[in-house]
Each structure stands twice: as structure tokens, then as C-alpha cells.
N, C-alpha and C. Protein backbone atom coordinates (compact mmCIF):
# COMPACT_ATOMS: atom_id res chain seq x y z
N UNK A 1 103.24 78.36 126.64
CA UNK A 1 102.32 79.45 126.37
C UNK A 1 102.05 79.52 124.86
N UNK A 2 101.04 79.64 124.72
CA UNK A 2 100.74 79.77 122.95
C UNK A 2 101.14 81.24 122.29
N UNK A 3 101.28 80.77 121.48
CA UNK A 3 101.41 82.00 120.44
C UNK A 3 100.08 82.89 120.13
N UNK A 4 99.95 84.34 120.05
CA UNK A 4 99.03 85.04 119.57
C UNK A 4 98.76 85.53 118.14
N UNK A 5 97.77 85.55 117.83
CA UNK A 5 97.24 85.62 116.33
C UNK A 5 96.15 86.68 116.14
N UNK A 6 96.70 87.49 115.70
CA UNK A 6 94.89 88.52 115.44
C UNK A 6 95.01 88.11 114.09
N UNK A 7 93.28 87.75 113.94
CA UNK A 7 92.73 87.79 112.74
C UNK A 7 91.99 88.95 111.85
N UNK A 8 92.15 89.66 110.79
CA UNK A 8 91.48 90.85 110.51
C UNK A 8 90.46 90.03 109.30
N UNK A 9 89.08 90.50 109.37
CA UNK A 9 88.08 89.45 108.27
C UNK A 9 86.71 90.72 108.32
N UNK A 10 85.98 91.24 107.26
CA UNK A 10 84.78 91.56 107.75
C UNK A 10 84.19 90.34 107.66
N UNK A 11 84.14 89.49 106.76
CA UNK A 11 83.23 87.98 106.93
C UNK A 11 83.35 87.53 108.25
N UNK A 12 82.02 86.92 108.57
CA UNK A 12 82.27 86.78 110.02
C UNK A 12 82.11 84.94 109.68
N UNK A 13 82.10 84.21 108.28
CA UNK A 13 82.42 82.61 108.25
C UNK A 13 83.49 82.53 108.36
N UNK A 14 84.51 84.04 107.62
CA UNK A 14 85.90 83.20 107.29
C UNK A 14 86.23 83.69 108.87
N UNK A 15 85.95 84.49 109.58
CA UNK A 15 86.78 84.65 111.06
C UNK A 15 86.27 83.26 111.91
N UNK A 16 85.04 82.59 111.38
CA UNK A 16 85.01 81.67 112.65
C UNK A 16 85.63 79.93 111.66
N UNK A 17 86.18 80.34 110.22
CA UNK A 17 86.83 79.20 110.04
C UNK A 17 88.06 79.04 110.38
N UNK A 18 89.18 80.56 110.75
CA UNK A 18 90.15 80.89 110.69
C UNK A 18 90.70 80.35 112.24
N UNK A 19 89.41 80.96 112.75
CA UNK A 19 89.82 80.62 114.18
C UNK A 19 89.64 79.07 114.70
N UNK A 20 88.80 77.98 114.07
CA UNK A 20 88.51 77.34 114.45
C UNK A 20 89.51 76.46 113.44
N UNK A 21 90.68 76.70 112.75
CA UNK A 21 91.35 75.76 112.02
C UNK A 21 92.78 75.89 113.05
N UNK A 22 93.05 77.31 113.73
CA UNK A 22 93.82 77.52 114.47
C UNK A 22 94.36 78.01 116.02
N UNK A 23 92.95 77.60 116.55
CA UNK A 23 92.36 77.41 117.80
C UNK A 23 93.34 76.65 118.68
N UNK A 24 93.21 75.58 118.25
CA UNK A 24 93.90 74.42 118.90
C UNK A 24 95.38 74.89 119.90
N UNK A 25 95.95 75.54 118.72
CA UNK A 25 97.61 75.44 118.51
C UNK A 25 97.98 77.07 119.19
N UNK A 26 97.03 78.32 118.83
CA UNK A 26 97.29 79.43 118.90
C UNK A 26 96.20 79.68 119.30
N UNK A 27 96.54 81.31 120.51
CA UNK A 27 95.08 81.70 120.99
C UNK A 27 95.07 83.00 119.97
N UNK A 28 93.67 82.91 119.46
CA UNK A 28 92.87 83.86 118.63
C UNK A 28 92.63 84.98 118.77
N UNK A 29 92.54 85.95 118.13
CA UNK A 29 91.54 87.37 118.52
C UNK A 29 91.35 87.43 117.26
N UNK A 30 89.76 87.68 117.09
CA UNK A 30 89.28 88.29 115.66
C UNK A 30 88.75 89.37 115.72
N UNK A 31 88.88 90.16 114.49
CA UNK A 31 88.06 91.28 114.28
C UNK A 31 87.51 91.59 113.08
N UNK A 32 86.42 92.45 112.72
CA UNK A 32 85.81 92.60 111.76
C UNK A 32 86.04 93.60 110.60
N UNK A 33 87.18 94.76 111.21
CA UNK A 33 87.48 95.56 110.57
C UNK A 33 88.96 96.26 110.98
N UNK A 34 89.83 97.00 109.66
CA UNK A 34 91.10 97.18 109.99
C UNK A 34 90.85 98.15 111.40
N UNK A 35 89.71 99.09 111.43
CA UNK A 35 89.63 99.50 112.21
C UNK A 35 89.34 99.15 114.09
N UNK A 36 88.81 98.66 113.59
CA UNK A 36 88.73 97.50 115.32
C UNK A 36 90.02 96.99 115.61
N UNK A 37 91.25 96.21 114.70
CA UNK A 37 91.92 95.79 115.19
C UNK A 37 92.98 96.56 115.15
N UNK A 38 92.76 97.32 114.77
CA UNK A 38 94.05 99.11 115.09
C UNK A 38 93.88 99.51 116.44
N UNK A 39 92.51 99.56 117.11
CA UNK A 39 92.47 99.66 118.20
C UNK A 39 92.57 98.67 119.76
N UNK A 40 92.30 97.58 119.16
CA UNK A 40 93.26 96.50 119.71
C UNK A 40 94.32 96.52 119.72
N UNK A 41 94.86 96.70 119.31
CA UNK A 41 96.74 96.85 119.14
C UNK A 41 97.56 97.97 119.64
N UNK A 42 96.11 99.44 119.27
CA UNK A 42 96.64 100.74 120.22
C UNK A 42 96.31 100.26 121.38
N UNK A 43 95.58 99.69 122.04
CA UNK A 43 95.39 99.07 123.50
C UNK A 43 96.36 98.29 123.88
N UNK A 44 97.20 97.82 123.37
CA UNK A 44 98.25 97.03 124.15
C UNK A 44 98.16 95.35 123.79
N UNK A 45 97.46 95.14 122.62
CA UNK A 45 97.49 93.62 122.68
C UNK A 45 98.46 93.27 121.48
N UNK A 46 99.68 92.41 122.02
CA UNK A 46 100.74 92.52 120.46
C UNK A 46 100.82 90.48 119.92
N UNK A 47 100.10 91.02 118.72
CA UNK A 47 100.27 89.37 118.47
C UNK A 47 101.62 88.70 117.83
N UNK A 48 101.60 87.77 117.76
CA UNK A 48 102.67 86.95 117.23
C UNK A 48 102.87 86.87 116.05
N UNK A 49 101.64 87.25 114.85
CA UNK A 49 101.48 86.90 113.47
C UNK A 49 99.79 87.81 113.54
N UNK A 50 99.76 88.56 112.27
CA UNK A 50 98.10 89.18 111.99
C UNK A 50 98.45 88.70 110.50
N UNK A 51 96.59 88.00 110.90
CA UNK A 51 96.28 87.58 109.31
C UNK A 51 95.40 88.66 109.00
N UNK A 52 95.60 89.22 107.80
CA UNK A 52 94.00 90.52 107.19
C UNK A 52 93.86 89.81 105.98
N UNK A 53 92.63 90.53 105.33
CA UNK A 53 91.97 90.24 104.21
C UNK A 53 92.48 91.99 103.72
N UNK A 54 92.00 92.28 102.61
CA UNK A 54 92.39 93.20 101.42
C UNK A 54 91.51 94.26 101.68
N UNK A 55 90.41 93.85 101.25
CA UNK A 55 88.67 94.18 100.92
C UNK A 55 88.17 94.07 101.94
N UNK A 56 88.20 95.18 102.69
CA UNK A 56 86.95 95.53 103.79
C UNK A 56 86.57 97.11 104.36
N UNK A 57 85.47 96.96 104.60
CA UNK A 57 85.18 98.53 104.66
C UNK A 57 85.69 99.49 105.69
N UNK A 58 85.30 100.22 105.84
CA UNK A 58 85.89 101.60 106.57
C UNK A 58 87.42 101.92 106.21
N UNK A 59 88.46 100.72 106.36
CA UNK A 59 89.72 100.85 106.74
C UNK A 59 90.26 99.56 105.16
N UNK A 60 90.99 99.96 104.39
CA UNK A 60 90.79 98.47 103.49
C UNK A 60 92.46 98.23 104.22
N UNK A 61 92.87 96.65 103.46
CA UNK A 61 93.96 96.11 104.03
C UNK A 61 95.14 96.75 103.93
N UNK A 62 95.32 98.09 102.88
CA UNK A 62 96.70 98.47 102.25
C UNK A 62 96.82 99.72 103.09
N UNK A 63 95.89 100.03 103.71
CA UNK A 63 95.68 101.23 104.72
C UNK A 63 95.92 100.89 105.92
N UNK A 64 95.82 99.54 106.09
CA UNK A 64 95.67 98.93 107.50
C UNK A 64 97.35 98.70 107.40
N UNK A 65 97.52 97.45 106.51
CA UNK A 65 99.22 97.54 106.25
C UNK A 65 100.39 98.77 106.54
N UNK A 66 99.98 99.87 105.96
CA UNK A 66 100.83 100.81 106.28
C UNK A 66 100.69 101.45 107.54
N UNK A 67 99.44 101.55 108.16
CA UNK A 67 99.63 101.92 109.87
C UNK A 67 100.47 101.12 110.43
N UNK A 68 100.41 99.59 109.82
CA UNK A 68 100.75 98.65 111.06
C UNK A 68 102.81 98.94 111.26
N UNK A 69 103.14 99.18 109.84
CA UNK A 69 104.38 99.25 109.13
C UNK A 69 104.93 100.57 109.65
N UNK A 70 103.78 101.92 109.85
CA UNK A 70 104.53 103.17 110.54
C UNK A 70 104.42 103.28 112.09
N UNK A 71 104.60 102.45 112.46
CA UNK A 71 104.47 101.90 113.90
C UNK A 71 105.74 101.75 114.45
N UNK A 72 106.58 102.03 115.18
CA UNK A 72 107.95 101.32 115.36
C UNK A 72 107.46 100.11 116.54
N UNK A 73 106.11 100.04 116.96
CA UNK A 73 106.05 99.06 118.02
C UNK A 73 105.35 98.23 117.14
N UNK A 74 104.66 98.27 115.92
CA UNK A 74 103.66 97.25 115.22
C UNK A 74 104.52 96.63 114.28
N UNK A 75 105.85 97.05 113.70
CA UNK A 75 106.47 97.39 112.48
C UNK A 75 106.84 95.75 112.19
N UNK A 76 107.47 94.99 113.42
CA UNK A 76 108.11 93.78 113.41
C UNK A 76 107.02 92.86 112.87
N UNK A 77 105.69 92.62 113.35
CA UNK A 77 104.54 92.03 113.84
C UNK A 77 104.48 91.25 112.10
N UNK A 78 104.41 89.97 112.10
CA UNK A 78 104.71 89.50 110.81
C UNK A 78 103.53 89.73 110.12
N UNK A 79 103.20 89.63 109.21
CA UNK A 79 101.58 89.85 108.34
C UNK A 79 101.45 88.81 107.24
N UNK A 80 100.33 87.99 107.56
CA UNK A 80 100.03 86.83 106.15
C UNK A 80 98.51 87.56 105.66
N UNK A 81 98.52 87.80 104.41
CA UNK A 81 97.44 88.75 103.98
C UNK A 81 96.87 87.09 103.13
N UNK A 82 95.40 87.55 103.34
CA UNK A 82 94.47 86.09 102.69
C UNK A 82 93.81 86.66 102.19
N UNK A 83 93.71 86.63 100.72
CA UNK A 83 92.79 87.49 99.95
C UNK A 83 92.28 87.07 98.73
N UNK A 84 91.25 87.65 97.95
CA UNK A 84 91.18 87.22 97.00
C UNK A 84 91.47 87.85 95.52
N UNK A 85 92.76 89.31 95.62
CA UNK A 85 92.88 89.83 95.01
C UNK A 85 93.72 89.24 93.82
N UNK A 86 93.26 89.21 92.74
CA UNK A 86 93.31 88.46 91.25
C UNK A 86 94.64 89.08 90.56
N UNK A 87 95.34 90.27 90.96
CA UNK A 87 96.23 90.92 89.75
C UNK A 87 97.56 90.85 90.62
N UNK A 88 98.71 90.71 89.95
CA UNK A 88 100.33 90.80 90.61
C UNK A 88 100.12 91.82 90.88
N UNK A 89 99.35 93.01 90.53
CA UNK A 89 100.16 94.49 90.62
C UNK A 89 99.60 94.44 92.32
N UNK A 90 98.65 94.24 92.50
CA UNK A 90 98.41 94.44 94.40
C UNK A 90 98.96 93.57 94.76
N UNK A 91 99.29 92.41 94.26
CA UNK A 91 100.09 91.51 95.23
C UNK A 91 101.42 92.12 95.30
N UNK A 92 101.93 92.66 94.59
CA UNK A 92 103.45 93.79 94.48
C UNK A 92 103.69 94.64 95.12
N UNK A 93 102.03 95.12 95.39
CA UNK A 93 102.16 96.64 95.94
C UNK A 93 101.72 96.01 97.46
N UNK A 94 101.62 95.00 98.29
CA UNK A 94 101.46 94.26 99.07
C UNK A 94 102.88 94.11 99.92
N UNK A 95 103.87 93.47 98.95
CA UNK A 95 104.93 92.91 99.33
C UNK A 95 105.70 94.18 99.52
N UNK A 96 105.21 95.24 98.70
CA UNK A 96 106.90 96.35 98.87
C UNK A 96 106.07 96.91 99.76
N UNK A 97 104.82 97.07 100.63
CA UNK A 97 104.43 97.30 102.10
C UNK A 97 104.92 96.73 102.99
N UNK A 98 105.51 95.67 102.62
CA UNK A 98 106.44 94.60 104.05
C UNK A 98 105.79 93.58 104.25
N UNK A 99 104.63 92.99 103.39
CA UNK A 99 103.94 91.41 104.44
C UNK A 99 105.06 90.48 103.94
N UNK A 100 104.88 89.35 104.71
CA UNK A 100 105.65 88.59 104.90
C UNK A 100 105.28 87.35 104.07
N UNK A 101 103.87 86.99 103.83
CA UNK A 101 102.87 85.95 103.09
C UNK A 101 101.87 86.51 102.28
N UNK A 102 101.46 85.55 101.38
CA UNK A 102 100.31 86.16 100.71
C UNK A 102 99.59 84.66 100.27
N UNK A 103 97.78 84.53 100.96
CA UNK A 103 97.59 83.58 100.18
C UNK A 103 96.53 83.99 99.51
N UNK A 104 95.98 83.34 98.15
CA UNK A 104 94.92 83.50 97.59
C UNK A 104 93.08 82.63 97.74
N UNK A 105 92.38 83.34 98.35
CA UNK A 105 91.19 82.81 98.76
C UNK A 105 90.63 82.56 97.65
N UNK A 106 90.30 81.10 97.36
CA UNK A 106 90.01 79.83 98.03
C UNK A 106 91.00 79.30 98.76
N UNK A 107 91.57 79.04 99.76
CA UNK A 107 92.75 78.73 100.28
C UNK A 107 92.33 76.53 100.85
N UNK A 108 93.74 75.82 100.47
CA UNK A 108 93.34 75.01 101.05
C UNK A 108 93.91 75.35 102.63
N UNK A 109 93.18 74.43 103.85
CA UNK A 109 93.35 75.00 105.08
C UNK A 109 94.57 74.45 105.72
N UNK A 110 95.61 73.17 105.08
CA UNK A 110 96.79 72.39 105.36
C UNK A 110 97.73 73.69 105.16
N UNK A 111 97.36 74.05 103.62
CA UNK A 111 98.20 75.04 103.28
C UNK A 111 98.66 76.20 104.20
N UNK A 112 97.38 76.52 104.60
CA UNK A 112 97.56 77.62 105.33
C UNK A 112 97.91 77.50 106.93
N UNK A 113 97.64 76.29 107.25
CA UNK A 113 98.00 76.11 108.58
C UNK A 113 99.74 75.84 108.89
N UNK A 114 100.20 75.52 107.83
CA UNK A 114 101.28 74.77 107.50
C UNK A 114 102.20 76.87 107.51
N UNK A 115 101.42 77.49 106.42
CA UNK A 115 102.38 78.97 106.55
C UNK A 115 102.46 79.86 107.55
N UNK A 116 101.38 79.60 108.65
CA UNK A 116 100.55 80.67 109.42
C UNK A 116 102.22 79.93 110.81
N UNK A 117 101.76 78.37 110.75
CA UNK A 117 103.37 77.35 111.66
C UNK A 117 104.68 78.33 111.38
N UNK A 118 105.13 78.27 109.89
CA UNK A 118 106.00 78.71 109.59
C UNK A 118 106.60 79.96 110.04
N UNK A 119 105.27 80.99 109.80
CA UNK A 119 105.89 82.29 110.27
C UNK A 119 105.96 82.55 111.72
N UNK A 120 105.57 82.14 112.61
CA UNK A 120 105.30 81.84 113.92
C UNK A 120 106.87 81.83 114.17
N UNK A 121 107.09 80.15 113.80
CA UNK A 121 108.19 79.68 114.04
C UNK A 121 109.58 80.57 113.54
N UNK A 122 109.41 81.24 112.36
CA UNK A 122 110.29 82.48 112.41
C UNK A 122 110.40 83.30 113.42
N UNK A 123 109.28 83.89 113.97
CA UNK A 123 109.04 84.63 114.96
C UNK A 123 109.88 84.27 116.26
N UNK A 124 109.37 83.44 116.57
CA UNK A 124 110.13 82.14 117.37
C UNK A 124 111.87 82.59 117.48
N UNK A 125 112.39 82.14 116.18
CA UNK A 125 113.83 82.00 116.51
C UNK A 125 114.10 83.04 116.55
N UNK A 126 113.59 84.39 115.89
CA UNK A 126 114.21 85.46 116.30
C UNK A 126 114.01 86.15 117.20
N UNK A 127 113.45 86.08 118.05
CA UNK A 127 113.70 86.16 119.90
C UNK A 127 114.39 85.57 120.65
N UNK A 128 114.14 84.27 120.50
CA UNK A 128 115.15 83.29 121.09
C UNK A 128 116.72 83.76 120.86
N UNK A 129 116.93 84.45 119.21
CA UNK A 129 118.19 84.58 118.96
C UNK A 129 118.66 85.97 119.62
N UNK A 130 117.75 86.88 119.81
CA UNK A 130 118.18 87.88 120.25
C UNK A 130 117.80 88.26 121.99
């Protein structure tokens, strides 16, 4: 059975590059806004790994981050944030929210396919282990 992945993107190139670099391996869900995929998730769909972007409207990523984090059912759910935010201080204020990854857009796509494996595969053993 594959692993699940929600993607959070308002761009709708980078959701159909995201999905189509990790299609293969993992089944997809994208969405366009933190808000859409808050409600995916209040519906009952729990992924394996959510990738978000930073910068997007209605809901931005650090808002989205901390719903996902005051959740005791979302809380585990690993987070690789892909962004293109330029300063340590949000990448800081990122990490002491709990994500787990951080890459910077332009991203190469080895790279990222290679971290998106990784955290999975964390995911992975710690079920198996428990």
C-alpha cells in the first residue's frame, strides 16, 4: 500500500510538479490553500508526510503549522515546508513550530525526492516499532 502525502501549494505548477515527481511512489492529494487542506484532514484523511509552502492566502503556512501542531490527532503528521522564505529568523520560527524539513524553492527535485523518502521512511519505523 503506498504511503499518503498531502500537498499544500496555492501555485497550481508547483502542485502539478510535486505531484507528478511523486506520483509514482506515493498517492497524492493536493490543495490550494492551508484552508482546504485543514478541511481535508478535519474530514478524516490522515497523510503520511504534508508538504506546505509559507506564502499563501487566506490561511499562510505558520497558521496552518500551528493548527496542524494543536491537534493531538494532526500533531505526529511529519511536515516538510518548501518555500522560498530568504531569512533564518522564519526558518527558526518554523522549526520551534515542530516541522521536521525545510527546503528552499528553487529546489533540485533528487533532492527533494530523496527527503520527502526519508521522512516517510521515519514514519515507517516508528509504527512498525510501536
Amino acid at each position: 500500500m503506498k504511503r499518503k502525502v498531502l500537498i499544500v501549494d496555492d501555485s497550481r505548477p508547483m502542485l502539478a510538479l510535486l505531484s507528478g515527481m511523486l506520483k509514482m511512489n506515493y498517492d497524492i492529494v493536493s490543495k490550494q490553500s492551508a484552508v482546504a487542506a485543514l478541511e481535508t484532514l478535519k474530514e478524516g484523511y490522515l497523510p503520511d508526510l504534508i508538504i506546505t509552502d509559507i506564502n499563501m492566502p487566506e490561511m499562510d503556512g505558520f497558521d496552518f503549522i500551528t493548527g496542524l501542531k494543536d491537534s493531538a490527532k494532526l500533531a505526529g503528521i511529519p511536515i516538510l515546508v518548501l518555500s522560498g522564505l530568504q531569512t533564518s529568523a522564519d526558518r527558526l520560527k518554523l522549526y520551534k513550530l515542530g516541522i521536521d524539513d525545510y527546503i528552499s524553492k528553487p529546489f533540485n527535485p533528487e533532492e527533494m525526492t530523496l527527503r520527502v523518502d526519508k521522512l516517510i521512511n521515519k514514519v515507517s519505523m516508528r509504527v512498525s516499532v510501536n
